[in-house]
N, C-alpha and C. Protein backbone atom coordinates (compact mmCIF):
# COMPACT_ATOMS: atom_id res chain seq x y z
N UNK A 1 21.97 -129.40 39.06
CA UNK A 1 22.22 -128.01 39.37
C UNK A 1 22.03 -127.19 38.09
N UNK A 2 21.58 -126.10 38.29
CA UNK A 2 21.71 -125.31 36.90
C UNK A 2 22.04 -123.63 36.99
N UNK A 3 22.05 -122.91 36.18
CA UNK A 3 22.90 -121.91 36.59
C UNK A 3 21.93 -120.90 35.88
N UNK A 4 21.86 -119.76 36.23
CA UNK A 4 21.17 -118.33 35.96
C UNK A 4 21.38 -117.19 35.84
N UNK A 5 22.10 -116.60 34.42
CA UNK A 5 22.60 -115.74 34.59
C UNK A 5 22.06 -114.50 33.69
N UNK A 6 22.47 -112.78 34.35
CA UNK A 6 21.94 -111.92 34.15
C UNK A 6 22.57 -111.09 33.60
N UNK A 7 22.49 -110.80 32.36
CA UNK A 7 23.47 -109.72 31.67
C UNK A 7 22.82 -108.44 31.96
N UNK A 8 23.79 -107.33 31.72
CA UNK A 8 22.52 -105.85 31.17
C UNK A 8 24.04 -104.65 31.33
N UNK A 9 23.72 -103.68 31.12
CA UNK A 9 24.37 -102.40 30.87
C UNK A 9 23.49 -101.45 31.85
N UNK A 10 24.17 -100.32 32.22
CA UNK A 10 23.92 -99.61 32.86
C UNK A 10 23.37 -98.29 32.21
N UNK A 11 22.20 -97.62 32.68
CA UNK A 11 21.81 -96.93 32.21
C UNK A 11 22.79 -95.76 32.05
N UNK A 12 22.94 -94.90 30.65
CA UNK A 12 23.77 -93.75 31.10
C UNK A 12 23.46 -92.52 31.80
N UNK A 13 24.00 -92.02 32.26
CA UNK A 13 23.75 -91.00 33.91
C UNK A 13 22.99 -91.88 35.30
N UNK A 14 23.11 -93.56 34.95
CA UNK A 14 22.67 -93.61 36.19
C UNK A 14 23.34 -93.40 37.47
N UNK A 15 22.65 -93.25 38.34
CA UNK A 15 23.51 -92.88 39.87
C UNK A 15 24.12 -93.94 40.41
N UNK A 16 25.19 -94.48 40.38
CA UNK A 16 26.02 -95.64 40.68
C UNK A 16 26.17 -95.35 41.88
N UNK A 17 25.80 -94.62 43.16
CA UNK A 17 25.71 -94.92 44.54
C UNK A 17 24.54 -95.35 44.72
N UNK A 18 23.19 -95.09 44.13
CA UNK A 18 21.71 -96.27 44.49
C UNK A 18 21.93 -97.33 43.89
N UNK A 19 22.32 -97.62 42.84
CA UNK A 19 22.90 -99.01 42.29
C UNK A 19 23.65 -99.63 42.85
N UNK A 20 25.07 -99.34 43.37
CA UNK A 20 25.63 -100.07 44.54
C UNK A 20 24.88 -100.23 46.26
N UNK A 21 23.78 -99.62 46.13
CA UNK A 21 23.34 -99.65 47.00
C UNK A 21 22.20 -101.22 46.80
N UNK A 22 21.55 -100.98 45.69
CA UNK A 22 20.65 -102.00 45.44
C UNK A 22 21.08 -103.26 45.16
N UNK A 23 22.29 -103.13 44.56
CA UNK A 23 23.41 -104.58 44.56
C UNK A 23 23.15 -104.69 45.60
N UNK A 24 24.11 -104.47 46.58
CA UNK A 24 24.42 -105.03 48.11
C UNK A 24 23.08 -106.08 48.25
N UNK A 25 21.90 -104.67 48.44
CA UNK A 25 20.66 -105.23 49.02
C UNK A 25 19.95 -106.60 48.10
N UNK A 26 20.38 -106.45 46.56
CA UNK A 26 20.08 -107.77 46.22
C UNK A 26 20.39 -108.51 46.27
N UNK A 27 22.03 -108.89 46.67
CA UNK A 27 22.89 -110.12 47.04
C UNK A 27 22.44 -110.67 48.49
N UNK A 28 22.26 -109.72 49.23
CA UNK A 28 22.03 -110.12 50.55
C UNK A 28 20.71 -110.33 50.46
N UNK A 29 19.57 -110.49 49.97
CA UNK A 29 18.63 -111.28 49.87
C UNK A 29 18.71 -112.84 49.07
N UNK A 30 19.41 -112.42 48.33
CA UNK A 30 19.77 -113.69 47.17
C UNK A 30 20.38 -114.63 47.98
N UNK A 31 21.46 -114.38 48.54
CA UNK A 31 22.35 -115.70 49.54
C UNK A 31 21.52 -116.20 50.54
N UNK A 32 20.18 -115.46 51.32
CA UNK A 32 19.46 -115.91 51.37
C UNK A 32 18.20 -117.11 51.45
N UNK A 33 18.17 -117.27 49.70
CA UNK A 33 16.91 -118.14 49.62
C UNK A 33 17.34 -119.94 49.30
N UNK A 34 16.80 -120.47 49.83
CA UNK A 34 16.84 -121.92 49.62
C UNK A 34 17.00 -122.50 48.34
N UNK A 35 18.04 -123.38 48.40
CA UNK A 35 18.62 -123.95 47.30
C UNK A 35 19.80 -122.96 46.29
N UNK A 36 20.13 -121.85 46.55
CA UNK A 36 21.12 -121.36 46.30
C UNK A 36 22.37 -121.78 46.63
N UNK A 37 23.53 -122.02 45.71
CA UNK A 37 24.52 -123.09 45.87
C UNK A 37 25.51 -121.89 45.79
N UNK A 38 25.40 -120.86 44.97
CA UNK A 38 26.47 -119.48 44.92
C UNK A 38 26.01 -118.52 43.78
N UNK A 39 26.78 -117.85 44.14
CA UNK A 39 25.95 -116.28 43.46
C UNK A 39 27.53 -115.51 43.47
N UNK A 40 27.36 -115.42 41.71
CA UNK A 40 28.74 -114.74 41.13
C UNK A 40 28.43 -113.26 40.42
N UNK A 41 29.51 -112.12 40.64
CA UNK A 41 29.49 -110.83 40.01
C UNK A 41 30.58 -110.48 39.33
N UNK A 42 29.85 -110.30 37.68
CA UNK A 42 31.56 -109.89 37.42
C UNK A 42 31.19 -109.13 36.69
N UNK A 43 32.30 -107.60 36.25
CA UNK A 43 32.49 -106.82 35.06
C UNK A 43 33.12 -106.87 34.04
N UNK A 44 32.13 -106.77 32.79
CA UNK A 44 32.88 -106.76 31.32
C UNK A 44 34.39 -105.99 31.32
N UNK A 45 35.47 -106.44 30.98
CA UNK A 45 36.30 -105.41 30.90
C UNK A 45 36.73 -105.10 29.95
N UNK A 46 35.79 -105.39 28.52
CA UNK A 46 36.05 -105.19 27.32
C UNK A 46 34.78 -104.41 26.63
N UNK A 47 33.71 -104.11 27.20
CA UNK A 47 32.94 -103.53 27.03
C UNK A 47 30.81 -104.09 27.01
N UNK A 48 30.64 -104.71 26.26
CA UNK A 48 28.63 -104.38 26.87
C UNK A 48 28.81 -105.98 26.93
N UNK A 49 27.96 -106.79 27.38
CA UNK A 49 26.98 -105.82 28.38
C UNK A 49 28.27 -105.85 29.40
N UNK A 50 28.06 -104.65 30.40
CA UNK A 50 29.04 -104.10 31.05
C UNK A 50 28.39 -105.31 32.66
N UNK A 51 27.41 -106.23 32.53
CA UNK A 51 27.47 -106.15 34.02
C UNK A 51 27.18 -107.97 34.08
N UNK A 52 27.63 -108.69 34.75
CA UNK A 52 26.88 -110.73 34.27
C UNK A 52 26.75 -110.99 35.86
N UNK A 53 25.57 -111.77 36.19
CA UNK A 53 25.70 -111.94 37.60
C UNK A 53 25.26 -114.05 36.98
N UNK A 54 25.83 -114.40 38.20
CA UNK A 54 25.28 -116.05 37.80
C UNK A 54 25.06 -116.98 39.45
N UNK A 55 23.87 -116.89 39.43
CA UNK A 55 23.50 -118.03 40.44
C UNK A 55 23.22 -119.17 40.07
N UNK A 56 24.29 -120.12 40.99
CA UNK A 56 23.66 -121.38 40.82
C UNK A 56 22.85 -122.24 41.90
N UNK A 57 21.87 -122.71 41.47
CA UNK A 57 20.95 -123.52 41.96
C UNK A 57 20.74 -125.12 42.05
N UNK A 58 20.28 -125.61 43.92
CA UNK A 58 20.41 -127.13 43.23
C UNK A 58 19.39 -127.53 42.23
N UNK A 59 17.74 -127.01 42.05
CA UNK A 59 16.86 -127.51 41.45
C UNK A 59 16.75 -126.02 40.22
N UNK A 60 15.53 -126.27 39.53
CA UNK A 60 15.36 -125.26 39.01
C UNK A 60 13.87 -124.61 39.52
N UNK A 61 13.40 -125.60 40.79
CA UNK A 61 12.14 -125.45 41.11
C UNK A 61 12.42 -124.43 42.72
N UNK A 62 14.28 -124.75 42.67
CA UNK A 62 14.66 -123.30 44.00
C UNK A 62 14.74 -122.33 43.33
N UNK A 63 15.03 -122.27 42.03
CA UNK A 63 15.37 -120.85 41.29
C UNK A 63 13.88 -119.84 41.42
N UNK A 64 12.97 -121.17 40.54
CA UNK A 64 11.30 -120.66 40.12
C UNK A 64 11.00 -120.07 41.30
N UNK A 65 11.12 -120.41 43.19
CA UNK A 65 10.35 -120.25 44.02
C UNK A 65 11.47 -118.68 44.19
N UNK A 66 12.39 -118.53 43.88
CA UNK A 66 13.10 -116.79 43.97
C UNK A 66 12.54 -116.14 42.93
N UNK A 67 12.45 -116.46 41.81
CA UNK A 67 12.01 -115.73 40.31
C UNK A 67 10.51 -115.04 41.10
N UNK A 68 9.71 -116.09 41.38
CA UNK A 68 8.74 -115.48 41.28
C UNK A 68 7.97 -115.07 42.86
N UNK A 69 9.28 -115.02 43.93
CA UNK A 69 9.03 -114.20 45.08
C UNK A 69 9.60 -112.85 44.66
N UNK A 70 11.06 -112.87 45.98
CA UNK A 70 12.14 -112.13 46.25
C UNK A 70 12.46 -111.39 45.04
N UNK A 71 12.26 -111.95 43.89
CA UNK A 71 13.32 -111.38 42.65
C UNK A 71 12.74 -110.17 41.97
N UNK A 72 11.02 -110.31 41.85
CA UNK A 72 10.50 -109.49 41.17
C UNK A 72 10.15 -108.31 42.00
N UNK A 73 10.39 -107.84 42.89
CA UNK A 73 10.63 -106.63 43.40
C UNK A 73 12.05 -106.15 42.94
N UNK A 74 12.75 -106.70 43.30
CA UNK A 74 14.49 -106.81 43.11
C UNK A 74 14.94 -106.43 41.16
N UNK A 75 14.05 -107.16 40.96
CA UNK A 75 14.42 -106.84 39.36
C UNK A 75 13.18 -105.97 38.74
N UNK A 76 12.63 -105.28 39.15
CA UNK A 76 12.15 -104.21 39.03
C UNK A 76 12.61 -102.83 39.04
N UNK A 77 13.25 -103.14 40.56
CA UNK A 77 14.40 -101.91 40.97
C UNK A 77 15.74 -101.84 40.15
N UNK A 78 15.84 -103.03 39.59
CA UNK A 78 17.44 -102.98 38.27
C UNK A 78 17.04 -102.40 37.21
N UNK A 79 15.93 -102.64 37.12
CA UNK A 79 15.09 -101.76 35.50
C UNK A 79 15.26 -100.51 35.73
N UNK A 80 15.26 -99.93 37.03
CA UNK A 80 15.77 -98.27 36.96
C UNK A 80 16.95 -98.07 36.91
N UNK A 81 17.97 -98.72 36.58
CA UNK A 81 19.38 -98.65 36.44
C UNK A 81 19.67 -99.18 35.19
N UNK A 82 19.18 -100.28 34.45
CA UNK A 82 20.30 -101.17 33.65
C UNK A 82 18.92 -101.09 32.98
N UNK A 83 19.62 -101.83 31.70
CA UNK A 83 18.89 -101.58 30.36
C UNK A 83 19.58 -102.84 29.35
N UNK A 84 19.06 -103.43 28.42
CA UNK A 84 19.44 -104.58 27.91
C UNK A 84 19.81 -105.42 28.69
N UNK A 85 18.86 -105.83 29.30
CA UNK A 85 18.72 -106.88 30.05
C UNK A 85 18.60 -108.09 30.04
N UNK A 86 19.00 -109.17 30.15
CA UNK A 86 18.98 -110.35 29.62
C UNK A 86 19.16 -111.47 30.43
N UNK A 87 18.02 -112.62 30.42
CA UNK A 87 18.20 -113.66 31.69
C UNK A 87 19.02 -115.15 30.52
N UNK A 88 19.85 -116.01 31.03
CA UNK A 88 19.60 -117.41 30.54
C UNK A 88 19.92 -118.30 31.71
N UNK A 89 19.26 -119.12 31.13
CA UNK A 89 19.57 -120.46 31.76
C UNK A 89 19.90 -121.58 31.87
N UNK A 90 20.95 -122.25 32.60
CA UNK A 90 21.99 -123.49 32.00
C UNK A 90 21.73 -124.76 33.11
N UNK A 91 22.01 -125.69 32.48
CA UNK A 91 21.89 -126.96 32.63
C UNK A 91 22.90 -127.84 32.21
N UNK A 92 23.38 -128.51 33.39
CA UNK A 92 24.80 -129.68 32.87
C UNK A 92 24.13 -130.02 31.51
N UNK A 93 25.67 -130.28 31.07
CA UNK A 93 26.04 -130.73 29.56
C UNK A 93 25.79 -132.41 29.86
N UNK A 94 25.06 -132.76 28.30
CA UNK A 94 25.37 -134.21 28.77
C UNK A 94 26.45 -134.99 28.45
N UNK A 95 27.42 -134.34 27.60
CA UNK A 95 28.77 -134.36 27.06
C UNK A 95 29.80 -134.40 28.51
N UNK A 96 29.81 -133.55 28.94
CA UNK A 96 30.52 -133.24 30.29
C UNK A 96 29.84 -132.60 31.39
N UNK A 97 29.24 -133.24 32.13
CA UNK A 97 28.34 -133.26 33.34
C UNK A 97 28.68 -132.59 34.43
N UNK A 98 30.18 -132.82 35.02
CA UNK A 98 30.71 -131.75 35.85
C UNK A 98 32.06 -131.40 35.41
N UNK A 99 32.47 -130.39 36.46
CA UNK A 99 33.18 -129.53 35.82
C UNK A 99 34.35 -130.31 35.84
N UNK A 100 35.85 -130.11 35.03
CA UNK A 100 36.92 -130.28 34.87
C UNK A 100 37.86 -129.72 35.38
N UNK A 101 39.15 -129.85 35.92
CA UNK A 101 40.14 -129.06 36.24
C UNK A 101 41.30 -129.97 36.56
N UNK A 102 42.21 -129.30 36.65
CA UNK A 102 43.94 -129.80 36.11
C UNK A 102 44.19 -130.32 37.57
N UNK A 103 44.94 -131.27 37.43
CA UNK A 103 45.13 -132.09 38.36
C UNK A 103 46.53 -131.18 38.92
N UNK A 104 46.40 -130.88 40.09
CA UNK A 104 47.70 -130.60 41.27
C UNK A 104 48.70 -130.83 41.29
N UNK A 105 48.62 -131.94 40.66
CA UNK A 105 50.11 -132.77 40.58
C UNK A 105 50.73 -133.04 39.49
N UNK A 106 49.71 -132.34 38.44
CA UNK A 106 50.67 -132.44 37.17
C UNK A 106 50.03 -133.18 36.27
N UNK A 107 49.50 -134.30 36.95
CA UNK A 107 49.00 -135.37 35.95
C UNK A 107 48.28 -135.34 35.07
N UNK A 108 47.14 -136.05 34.64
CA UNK A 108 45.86 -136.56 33.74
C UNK A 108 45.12 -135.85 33.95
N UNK A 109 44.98 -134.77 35.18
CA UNK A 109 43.57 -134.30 35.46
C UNK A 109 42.14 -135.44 35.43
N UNK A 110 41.59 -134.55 36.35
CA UNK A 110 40.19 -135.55 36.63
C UNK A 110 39.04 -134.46 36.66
């Protein structure tokens, strides 16, 4: 699985009702396309970049077949809103492969 995520800031004076408009419409294409495992939105609340979105994917060859359909219309239309824009892309650690979390019961975690 690997993960894809999109930083950027918002243009200033942009119109944040076509931007929430173009969100919507890009999530709801995004949940969409094959091999999408989840698709996360969150805001800086400390300041730039003000905006991180992160899909994860089972291959990186489901990501490539969105990048270079669905997306590039889609991220065309973000270029009229957001500015410092920034893609990366992640890949399990070979240190720690999946994720971690505290065990329920108190214990050792697994």
């Amino acid at each position: 699985m690997i993960e894809v995520t999109n930083t950027y800031d918002l243009q200033p004076g942009a119109n944040l009702e076509s931007y929430a408009e173009w969100a919507k419409k890009a999530a709801a294409m995004t949940i969409q396309q094959a091999g999408l495992v989840e698709l996360r939105a969150h805001r800086n609340m400390l300041g730039t970049p003000q905006i991180r979105t992160t899909s994860c994917w089972n291959s990186t060859s489901d990501w490539a077949a969105f990048a270079d359909g669905p997306w590039r219309t889609l991220e065309q239309e973000l270029r009229t809103f957001a500015t410092n824009f920034k893609v990366e892309m992640w890949g399990p650690s070979p240190v720690l492969p999946t994720p971690l979390r505290p065990d329920p019961t108190g214990g050792a975690g697994a």
